[in-house]
Protein backbone atom coordinates (compact mmCIF):
# COMPACT_ATOMS: atom_id res chain seq x y z
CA UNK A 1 -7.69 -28.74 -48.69
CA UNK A 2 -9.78 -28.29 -45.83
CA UNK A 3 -9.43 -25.68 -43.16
CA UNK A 4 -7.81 -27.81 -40.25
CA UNK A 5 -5.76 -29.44 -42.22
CA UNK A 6 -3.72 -25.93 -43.33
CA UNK A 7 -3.87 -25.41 -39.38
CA UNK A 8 -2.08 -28.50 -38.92
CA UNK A 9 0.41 -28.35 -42.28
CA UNK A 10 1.14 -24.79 -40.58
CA UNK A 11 1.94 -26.12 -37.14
CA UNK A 12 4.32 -29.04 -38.76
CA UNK A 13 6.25 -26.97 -41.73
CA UNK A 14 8.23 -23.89 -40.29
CA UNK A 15 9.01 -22.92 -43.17
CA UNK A 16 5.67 -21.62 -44.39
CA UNK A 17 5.74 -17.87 -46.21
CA UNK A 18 3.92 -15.60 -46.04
CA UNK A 19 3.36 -11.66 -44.19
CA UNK A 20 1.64 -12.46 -41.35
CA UNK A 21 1.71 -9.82 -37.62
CA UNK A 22 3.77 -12.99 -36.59
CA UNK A 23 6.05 -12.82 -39.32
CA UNK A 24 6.40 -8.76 -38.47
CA UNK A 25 6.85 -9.15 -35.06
CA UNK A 26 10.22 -11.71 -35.72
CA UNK A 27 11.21 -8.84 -38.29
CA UNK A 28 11.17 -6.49 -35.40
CA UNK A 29 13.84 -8.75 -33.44
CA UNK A 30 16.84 -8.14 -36.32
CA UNK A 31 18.73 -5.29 -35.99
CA UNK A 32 16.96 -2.67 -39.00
CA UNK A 33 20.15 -1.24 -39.96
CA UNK A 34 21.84 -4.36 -40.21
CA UNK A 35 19.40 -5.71 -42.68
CA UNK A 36 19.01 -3.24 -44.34
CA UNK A 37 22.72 -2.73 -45.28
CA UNK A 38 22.82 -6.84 -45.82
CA UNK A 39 19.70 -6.86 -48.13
CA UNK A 40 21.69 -3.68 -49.72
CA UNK A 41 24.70 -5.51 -50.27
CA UNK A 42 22.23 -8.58 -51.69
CA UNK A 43 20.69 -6.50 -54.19
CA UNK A 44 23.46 -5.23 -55.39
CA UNK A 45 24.90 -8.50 -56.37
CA UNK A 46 22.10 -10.53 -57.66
CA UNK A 47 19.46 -8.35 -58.82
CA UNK A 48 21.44 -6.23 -61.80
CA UNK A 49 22.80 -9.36 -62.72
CA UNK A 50 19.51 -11.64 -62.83
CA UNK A 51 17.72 -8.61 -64.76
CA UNK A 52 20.59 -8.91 -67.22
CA UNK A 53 20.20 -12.46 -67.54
CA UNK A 54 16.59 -12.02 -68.37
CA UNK A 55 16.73 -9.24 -70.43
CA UNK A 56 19.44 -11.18 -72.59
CA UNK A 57 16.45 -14.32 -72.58
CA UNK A 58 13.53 -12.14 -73.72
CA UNK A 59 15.98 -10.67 -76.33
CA UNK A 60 16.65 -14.15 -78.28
CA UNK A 61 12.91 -15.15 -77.39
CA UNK A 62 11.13 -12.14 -78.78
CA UNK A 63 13.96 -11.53 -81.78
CA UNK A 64 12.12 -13.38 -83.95
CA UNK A 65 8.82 -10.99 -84.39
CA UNK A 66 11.28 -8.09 -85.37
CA UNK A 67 13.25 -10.84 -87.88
CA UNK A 68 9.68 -10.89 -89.03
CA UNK A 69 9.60 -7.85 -90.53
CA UNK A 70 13.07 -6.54 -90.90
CA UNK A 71 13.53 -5.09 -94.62
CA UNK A 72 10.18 -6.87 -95.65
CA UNK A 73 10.11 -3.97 -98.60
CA UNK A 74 13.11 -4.99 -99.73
CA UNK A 75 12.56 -8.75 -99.86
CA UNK A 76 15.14 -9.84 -97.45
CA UNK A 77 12.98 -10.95 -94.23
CA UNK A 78 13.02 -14.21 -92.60
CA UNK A 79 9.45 -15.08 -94.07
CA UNK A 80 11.27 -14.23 -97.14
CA UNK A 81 14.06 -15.67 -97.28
CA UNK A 82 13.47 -19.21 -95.21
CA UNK A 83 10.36 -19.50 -97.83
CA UNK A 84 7.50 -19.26 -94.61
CA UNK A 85 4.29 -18.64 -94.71
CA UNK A 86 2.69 -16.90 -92.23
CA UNK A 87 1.07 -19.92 -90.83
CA UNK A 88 4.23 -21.49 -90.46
CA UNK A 89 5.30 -18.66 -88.39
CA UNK A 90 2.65 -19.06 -86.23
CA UNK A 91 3.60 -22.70 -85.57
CA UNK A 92 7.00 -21.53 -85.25
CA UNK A 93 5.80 -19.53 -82.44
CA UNK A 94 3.73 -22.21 -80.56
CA UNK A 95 6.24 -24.90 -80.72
CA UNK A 96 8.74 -22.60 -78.81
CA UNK A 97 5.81 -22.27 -76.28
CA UNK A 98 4.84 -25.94 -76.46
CA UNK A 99 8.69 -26.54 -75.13
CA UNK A 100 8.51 -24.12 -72.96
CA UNK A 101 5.61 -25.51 -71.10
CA UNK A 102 7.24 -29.29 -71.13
CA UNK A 103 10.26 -28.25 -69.01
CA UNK A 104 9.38 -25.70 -66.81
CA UNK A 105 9.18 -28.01 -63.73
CA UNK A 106 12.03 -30.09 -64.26
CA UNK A 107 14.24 -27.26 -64.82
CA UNK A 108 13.48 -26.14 -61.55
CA UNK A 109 13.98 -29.14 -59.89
CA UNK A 110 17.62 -29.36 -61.70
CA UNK A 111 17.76 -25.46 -60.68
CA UNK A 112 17.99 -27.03 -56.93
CA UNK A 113 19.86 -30.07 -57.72
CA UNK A 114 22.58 -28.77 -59.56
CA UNK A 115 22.83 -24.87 -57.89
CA UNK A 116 21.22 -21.86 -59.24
CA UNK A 117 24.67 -20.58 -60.91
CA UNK A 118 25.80 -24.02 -62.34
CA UNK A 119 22.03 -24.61 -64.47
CA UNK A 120 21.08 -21.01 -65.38
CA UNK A 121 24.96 -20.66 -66.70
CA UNK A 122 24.20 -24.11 -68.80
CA UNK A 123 20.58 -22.61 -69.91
CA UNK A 124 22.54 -19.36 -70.77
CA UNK A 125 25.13 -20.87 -73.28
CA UNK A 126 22.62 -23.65 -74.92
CA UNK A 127 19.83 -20.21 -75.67
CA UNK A 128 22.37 -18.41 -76.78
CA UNK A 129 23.64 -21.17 -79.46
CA UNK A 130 20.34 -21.81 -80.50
CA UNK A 131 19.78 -18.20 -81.28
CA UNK A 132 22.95 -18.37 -83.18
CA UNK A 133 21.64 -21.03 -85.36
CA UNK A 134 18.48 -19.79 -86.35
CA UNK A 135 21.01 -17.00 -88.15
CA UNK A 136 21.74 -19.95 -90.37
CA UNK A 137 18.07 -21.18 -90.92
CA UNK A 138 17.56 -22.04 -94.62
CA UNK A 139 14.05 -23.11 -94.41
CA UNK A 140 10.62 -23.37 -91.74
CA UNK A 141 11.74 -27.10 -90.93
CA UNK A 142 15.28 -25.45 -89.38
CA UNK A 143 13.43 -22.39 -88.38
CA UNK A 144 10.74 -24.89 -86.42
CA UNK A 145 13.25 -27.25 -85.19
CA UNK A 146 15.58 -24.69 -83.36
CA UNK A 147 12.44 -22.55 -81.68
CA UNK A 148 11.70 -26.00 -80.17
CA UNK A 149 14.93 -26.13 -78.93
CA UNK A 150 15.02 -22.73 -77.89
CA UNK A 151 11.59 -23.27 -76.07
CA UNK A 152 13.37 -25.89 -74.27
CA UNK A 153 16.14 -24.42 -72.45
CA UNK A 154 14.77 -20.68 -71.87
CA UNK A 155 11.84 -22.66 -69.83
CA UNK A 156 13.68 -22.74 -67.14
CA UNK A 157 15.09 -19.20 -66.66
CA UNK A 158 12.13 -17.32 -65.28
CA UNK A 159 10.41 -19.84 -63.14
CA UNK A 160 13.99 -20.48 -61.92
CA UNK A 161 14.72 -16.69 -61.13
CA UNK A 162 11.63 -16.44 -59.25
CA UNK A 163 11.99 -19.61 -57.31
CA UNK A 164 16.17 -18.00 -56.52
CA UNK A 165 14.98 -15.05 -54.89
CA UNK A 166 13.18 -17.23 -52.50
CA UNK A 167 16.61 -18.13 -50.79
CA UNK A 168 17.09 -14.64 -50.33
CA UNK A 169 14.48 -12.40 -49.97
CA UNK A 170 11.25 -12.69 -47.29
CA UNK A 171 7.89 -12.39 -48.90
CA UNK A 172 7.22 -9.12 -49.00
CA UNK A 173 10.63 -8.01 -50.42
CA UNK A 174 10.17 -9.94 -53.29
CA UNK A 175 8.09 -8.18 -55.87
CA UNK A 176 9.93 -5.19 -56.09
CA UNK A 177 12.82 -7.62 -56.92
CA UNK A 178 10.65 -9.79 -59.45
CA UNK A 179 9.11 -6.83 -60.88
CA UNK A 180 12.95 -5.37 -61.98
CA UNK A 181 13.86 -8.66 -63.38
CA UNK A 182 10.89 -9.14 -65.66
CA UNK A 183 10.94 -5.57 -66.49
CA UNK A 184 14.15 -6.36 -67.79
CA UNK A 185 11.89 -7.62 -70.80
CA UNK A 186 9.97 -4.58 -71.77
CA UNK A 187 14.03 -3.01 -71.91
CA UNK A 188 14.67 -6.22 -73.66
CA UNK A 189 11.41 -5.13 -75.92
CA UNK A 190 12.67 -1.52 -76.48
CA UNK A 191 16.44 -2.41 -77.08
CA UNK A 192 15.42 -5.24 -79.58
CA UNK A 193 13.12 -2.79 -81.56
CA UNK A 194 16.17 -0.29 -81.28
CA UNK A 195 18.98 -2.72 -82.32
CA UNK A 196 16.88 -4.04 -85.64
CA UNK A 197 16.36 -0.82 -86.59
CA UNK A 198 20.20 -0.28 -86.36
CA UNK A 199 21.01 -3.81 -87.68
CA UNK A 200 18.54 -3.37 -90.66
CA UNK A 201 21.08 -1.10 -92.14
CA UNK A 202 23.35 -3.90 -92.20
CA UNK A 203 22.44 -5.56 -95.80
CA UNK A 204 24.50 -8.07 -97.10
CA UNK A 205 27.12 -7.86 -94.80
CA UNK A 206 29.48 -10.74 -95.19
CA UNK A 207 26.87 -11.62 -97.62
CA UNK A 208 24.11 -12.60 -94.42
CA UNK A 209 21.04 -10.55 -94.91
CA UNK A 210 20.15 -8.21 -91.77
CA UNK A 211 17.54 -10.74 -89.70
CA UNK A 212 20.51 -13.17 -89.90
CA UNK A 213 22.89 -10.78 -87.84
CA UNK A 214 19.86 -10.01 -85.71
CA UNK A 215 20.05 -13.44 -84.60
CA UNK A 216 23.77 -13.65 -84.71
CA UNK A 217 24.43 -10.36 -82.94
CA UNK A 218 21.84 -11.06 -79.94
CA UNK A 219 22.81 -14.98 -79.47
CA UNK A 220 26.41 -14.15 -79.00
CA UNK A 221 26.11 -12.32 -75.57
CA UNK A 222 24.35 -14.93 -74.15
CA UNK A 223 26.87 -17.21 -74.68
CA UNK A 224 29.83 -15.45 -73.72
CA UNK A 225 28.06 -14.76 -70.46
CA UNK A 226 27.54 -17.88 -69.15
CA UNK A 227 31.14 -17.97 -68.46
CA UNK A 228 30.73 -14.98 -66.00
CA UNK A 229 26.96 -16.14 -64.82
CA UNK A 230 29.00 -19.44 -63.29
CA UNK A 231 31.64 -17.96 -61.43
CA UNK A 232 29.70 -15.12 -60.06
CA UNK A 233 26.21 -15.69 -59.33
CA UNK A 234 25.58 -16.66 -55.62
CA UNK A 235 23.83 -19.84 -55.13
CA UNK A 236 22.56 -19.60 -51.59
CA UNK A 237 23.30 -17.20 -48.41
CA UNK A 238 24.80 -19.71 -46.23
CA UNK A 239 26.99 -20.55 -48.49
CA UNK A 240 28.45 -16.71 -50.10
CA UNK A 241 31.48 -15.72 -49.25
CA UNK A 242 31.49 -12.44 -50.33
CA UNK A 243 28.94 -12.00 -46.57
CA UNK A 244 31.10 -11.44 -43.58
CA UNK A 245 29.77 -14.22 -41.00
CA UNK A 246 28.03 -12.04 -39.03
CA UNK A 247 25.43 -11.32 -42.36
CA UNK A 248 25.31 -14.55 -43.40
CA UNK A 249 23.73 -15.64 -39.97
CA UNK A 250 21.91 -12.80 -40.53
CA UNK A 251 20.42 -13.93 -43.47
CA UNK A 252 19.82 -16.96 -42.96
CA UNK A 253 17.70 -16.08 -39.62
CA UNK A 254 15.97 -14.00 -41.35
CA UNK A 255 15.02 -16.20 -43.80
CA UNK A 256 14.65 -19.78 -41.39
CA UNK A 257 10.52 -18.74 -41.16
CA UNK A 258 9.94 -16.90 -44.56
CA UNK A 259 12.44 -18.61 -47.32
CA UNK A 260 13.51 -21.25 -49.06
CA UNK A 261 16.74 -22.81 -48.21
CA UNK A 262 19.71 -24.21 -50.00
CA UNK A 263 19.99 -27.42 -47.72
CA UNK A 264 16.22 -28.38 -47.69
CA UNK A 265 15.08 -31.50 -49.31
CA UNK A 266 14.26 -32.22 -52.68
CA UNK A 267 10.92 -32.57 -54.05
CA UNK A 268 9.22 -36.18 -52.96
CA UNK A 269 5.94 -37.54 -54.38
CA UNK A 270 4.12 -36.09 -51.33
CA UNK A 271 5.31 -32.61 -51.02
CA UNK A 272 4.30 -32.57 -54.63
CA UNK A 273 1.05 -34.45 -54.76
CA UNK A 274 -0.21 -32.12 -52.06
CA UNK A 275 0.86 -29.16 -53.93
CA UNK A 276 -0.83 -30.35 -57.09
CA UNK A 277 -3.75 -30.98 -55.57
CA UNK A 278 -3.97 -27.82 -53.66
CA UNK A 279 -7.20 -25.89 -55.36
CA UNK A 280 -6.35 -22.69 -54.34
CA UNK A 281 -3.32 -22.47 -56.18
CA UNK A 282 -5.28 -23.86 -59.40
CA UNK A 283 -6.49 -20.27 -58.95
CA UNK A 284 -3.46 -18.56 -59.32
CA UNK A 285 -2.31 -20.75 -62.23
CA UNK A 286 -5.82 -19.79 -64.16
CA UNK A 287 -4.99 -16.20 -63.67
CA UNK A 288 -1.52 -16.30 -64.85
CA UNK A 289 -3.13 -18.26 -67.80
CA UNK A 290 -5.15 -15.48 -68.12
CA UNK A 291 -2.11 -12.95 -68.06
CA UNK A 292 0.12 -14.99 -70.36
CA UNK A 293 -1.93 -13.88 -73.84
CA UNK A 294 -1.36 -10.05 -73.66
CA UNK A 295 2.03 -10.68 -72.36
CA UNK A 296 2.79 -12.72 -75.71
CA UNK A 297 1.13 -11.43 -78.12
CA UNK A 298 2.48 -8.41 -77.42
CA UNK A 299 5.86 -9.59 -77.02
CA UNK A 300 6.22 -11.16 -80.14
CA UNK A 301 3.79 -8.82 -81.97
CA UNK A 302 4.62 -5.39 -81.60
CA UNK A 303 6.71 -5.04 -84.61
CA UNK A 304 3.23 -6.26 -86.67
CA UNK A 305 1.25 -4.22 -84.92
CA UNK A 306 2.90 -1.22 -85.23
CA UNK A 307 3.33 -1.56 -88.72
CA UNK A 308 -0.47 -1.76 -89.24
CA UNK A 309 -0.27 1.66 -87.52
CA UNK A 310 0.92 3.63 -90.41
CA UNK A 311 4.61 3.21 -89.42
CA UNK A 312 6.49 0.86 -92.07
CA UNK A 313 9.95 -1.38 -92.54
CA UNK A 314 12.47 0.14 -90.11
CA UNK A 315 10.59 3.06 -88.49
CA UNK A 316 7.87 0.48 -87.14
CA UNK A 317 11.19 -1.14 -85.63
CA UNK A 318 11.93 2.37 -83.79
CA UNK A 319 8.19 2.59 -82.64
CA UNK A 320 7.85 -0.38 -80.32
CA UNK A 321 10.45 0.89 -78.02
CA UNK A 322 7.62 3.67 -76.56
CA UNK A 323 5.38 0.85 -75.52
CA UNK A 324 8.31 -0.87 -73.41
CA UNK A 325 9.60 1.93 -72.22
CA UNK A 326 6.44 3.21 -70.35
CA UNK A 327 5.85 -0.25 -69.33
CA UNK A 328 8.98 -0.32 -67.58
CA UNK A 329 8.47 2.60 -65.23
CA UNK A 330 4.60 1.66 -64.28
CA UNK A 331 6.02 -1.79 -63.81
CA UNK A 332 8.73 -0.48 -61.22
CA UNK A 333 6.22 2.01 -59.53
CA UNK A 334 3.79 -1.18 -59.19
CA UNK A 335 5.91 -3.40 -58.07
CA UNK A 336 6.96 -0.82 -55.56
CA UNK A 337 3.26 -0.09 -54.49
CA UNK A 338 2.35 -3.57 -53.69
CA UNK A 339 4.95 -4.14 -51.51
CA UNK A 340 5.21 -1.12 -49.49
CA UNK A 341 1.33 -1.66 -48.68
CA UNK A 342 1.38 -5.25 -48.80
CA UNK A 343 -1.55 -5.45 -51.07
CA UNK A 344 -0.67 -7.78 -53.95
CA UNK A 345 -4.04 -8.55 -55.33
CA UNK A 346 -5.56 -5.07 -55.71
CA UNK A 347 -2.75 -3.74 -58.13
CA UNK A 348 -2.59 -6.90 -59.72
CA UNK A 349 -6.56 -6.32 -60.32
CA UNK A 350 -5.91 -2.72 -60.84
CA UNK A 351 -3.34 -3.01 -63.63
CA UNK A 352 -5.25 -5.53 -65.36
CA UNK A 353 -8.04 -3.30 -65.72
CA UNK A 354 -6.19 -0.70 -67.23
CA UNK A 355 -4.88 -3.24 -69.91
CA UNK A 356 -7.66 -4.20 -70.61
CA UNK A 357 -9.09 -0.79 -71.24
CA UNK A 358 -6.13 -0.09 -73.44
CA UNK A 359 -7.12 -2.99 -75.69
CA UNK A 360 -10.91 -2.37 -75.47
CA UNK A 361 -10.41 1.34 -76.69
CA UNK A 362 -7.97 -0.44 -79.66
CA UNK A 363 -10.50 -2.58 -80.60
CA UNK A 364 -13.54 -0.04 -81.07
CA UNK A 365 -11.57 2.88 -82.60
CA UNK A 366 -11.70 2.98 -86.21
CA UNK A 367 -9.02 1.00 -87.80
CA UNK A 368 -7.60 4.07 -89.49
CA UNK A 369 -7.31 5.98 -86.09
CA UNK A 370 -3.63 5.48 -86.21
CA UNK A 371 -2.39 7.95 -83.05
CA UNK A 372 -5.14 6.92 -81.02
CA UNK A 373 -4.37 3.53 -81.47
CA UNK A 374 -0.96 3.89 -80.90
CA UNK A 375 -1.58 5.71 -77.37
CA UNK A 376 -3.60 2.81 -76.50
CA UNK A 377 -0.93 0.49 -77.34
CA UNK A 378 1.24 2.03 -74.23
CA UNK A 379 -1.23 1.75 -72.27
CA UNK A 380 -2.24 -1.78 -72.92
CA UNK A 381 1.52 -2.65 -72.74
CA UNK A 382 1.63 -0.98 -69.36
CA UNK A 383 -0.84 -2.45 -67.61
CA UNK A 384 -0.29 -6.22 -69.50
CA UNK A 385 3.27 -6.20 -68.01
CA UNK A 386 2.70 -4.17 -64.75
CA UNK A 387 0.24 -6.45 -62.90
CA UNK A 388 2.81 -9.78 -63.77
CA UNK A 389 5.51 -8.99 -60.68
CA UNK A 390 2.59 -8.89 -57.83
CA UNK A 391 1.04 -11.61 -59.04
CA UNK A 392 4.40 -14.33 -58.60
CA UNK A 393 4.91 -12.16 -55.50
CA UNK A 394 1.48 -13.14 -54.42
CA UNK A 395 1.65 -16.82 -55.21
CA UNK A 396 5.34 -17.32 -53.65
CA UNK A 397 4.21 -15.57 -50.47
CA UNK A 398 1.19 -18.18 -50.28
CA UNK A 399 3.63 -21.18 -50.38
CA UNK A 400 4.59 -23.65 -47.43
CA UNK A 401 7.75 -24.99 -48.21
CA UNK A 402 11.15 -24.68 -50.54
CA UNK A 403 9.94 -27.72 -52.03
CA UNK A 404 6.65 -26.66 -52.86
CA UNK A 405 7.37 -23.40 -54.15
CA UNK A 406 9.81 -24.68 -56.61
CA UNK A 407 6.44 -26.41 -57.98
CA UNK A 408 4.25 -24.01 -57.42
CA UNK A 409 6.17 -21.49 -59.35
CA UNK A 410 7.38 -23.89 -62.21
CA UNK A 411 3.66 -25.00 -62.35
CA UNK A 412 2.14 -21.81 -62.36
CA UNK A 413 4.21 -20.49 -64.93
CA UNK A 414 4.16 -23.43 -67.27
CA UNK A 415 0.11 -22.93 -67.17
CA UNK A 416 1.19 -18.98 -68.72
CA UNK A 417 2.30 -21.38 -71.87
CA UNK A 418 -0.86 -22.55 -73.19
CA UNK A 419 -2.12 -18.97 -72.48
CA UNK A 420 0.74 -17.59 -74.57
CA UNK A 421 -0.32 -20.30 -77.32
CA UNK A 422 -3.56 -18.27 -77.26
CA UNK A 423 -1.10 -14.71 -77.94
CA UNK A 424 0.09 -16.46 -80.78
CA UNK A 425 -2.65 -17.36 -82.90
CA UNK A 426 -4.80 -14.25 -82.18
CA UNK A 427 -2.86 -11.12 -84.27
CA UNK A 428 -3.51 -12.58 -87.29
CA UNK A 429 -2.27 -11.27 -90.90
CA UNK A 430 -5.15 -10.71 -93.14
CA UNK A 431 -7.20 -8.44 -90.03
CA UNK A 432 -4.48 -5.81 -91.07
CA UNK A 433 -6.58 -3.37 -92.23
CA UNK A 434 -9.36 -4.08 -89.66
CA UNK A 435 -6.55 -3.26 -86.74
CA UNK A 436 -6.45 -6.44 -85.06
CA UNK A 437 -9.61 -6.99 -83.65
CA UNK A 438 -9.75 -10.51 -82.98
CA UNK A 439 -6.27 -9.87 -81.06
CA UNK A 440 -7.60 -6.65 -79.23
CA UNK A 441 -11.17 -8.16 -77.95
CA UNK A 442 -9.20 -11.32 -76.85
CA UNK A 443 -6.76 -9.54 -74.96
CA UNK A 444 -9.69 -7.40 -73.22
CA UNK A 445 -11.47 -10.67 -72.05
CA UNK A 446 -8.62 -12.07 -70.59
CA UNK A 447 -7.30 -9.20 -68.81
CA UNK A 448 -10.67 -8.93 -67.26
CA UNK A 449 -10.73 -12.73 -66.21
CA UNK A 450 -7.65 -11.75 -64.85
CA UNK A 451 -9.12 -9.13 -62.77
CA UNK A 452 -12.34 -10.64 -61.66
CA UNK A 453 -9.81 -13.62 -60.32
CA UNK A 454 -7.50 -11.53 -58.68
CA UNK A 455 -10.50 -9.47 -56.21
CA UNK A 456 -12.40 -13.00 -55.71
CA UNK A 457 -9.13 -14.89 -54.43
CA UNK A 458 -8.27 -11.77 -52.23
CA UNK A 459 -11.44 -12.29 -50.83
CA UNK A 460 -10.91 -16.01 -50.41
CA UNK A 461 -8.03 -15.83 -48.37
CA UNK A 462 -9.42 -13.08 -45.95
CA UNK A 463 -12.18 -15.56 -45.67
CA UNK A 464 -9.51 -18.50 -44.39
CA UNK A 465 -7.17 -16.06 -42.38
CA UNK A 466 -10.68 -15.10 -40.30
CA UNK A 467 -11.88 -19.35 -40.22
CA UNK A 468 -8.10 -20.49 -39.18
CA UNK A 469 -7.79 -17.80 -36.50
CA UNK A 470 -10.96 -19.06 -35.15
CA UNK A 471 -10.22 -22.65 -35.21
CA UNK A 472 -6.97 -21.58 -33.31
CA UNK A 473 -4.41 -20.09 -34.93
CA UNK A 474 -3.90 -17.80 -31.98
CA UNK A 475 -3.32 -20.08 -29.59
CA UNK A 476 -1.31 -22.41 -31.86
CA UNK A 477 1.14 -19.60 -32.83
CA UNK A 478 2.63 -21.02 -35.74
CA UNK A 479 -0.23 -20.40 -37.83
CA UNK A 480 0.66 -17.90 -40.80
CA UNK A 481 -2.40 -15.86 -42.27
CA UNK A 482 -2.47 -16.33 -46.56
CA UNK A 483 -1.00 -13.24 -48.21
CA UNK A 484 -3.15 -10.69 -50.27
């Protein structure tokens, strides 16, 4: 796009986000107490519950890598006992990922069409059956068939979440909230390594060897749920009752400049072929590509790492909640950070970097180096998961419309698939005794990609704030400045 054509698309659409002195100066004209005691009350409504419905979505996603291994020495794990190879894992893996790619946009248009509470409820209870099912999986075919389906309906979740906060939150609220919801997964990561080590002890039960209950155990929540998620998620602030009238004028002022809204119009062909054809944001989909692979492999690989760490059957369990657990607090204290100084980009860079360390030190100390290893395992998980939150923060900041950011997001995230395709295939079985290093060096390079992309967009969109200001932005008035 060129430069005086953002000038006009910002004079036209007044519903552009992003943190602009403009934007501050109409923050100045609400009363502070009152919003703060309204985005209070928000928070304290949607966010525990949204973190809860992700953490129960990365639970049945990632259940499958500790399935993987559960009493392996004892021949009842689901490699075992569906008759897999580890090949066939893999593909497992990648179909899930393949799905999840497919219907990432349209579930976010249907997320708008149908209101937030009604499809994530729906998503909820079909997840939560198909993680039920694979607890009956006889064979790869069944094992294949119901990741695809699995792929399918979680596609929508986190795309969806991060597309909901934009009818309640301004821009620079947001990745605080973002960052507690997807750290909901590295709890998700520790729990699940926690629970299979308590489920492993439950052989035979009923006859159902241990992965089977895993499955069972984790689907059912989900399930029952959706029942709640239905009746008391909020859908959008003009319409929750549970706001005296006074706060939901409130928030929807605050939000008529800075938000999506629930009565805006649907996507059309030109909202989204301008969107799609919007280079910058190609950017920002390359560097959540980028992103993606650490994020899956070591999501669905920790168990197998761990174990080629010197820690075997259940204990390996027990040792991938560490990794998680740190992740979780650097991710809050992150998220934190690049809100309160408005600086997305640099702690995106920042944690990226320190990932990336984390797997470059993995990948050159000796194989046999098993506490070192394991130290740079946390910090590798840290600074994977850490730098995700600013960078959706970033990108929904940057968008123009509710409309577009429903793409934007469902595109950017559904580019993080083929990237977690790459997490997949790159931990592979017979490096063992090597320590991974095909998975280790790959996670390095794209963590630096990541970085390198992150300091030269920053730098892009100081260069466009200075060239629209000059073309007339100031005199205009309704000109925002891009977020970084």
């Amino acid at each position: 796009m060129a430069c005086q054509q953002e000038i006009e698309r910002g004079e036209k659409d007044l519903e552009r986000l992003s943190n602009t002195s403009h934007v501050n100066a109409e923050k100045d004209s609400f009363d502070p107490i009152a919003t703060r005691n309204l985005v209070w009350k928000q928070d304290l409504r949607i966010i525990p519950l949204a973190a809860g419905i992700y953490l129960l979505c990365f639970l049945d996603r990632s259940n499958i890598g500790n399935a993987k291994t559960l009493n392996a020495n004892k021949g009842e794990s689901l490699l075992q006992e569906a008759h897999m190879t580890n090949y066939q894992y893999t593909i497992a893996l990648m179909v899930f990922l393949v799905a999840y790619a497919v219907f990432e946009v349209p579930s976010n248009y249907f997320l708008k069409k149908l209101k937030p509470s009604r499809w994530i409820a729906f998503l909820m209870f079909a997840w939560g059956a198909c993680t039920i099912g694979l607890g009956g999986a006889k064979n790869n075919a069944t094992v294949t068939a119901v990741r695809f389906l699995l792929g399918m309906f979680e596609a929508g979740l986190f795309p969806g979440l991060v597309y909901y906060l934009t009818f309640w939150y301004r821009a620079r609220e947001r990745s605080m909230r973002v960052a507690i919801i997807l750290a909901s997964a590295t709890l998700a990561g520790a729990f699940g390594g926690a629970i299979a080590y308590g489920v492993g002890h439950m052989q035979t039960v009923q006859g159902l060897a241990a992965w089977r209950w895993l499955f069972i155990l984790e689907g059912i929540p989900s399930c029952v749920s959706s029942v709640a998620v239905w009746f008391i998620l909020p859908d959008y602030p003009e319409e929750a009752s549970w706001l005296t009238k006074p706060e939901r004028e409130l928030a929807v002022a605050r939000l008529e400049r800075e938000g999506s809204k629930g009565s805006a119009p649907a996507l059309n062909w030109e909202t989204a072929k301008a969107t799609i054809l919007d280079t910058r944001l190609w950017v920002h989909y390359i560097i959540y590509f980028g992103i993606s692979a650490p994020f899956s492999s070591l999501s669905l690989f920790t168990p197998t790492i761990t174990a080629g760490l010197g820690y075997e059957n259940l204990q390996a369990q027990l040792m991938t909640v560490p990794p998680y657990a740190v992740a979780y607090v650097v991710s809050i204290i992150t998220a934190w950070s690049s809100d309160y100084f408005n600086a997305r980009a640099l702690h995106a860079a920042i944690l990226s970097t320190v990932g990336a360390v984390g797997f470059l030190a993995s990948a050159l100390l000796p194989a046999d180096a098993y506490h070192a290893r394991y130290g740079c395992l946390i910090v590798a998980a840290s600074g994977a998961f850490s730098c995700i939150p600013p960078l959706l923060g970033w990108l929904s900041s940057n968008m123009h419309s509710t409309a577009a950011a429903g793409l934007a997001i469902a595109l950017n995230v559904s580019w993080g698939a083929p990237g977690q395709i790459v997490g997949v295939w790159i931990y592979k079985a017979d490096e063992k005794e090597m320590g991974y290093p095909t998975g280790h060096w790959t996670n390095f390079g794209m963590l630096v990609m990541v970085a390198i992309g992150c300091v030269g967009l920053r730098f892009y969109y100081q260069r466009r704030n200075k060239r629209m200001l000059q073309l007339g932005g100031d005199a205009m008035g309704t000109v925002r400045e891009f977020s970084y």
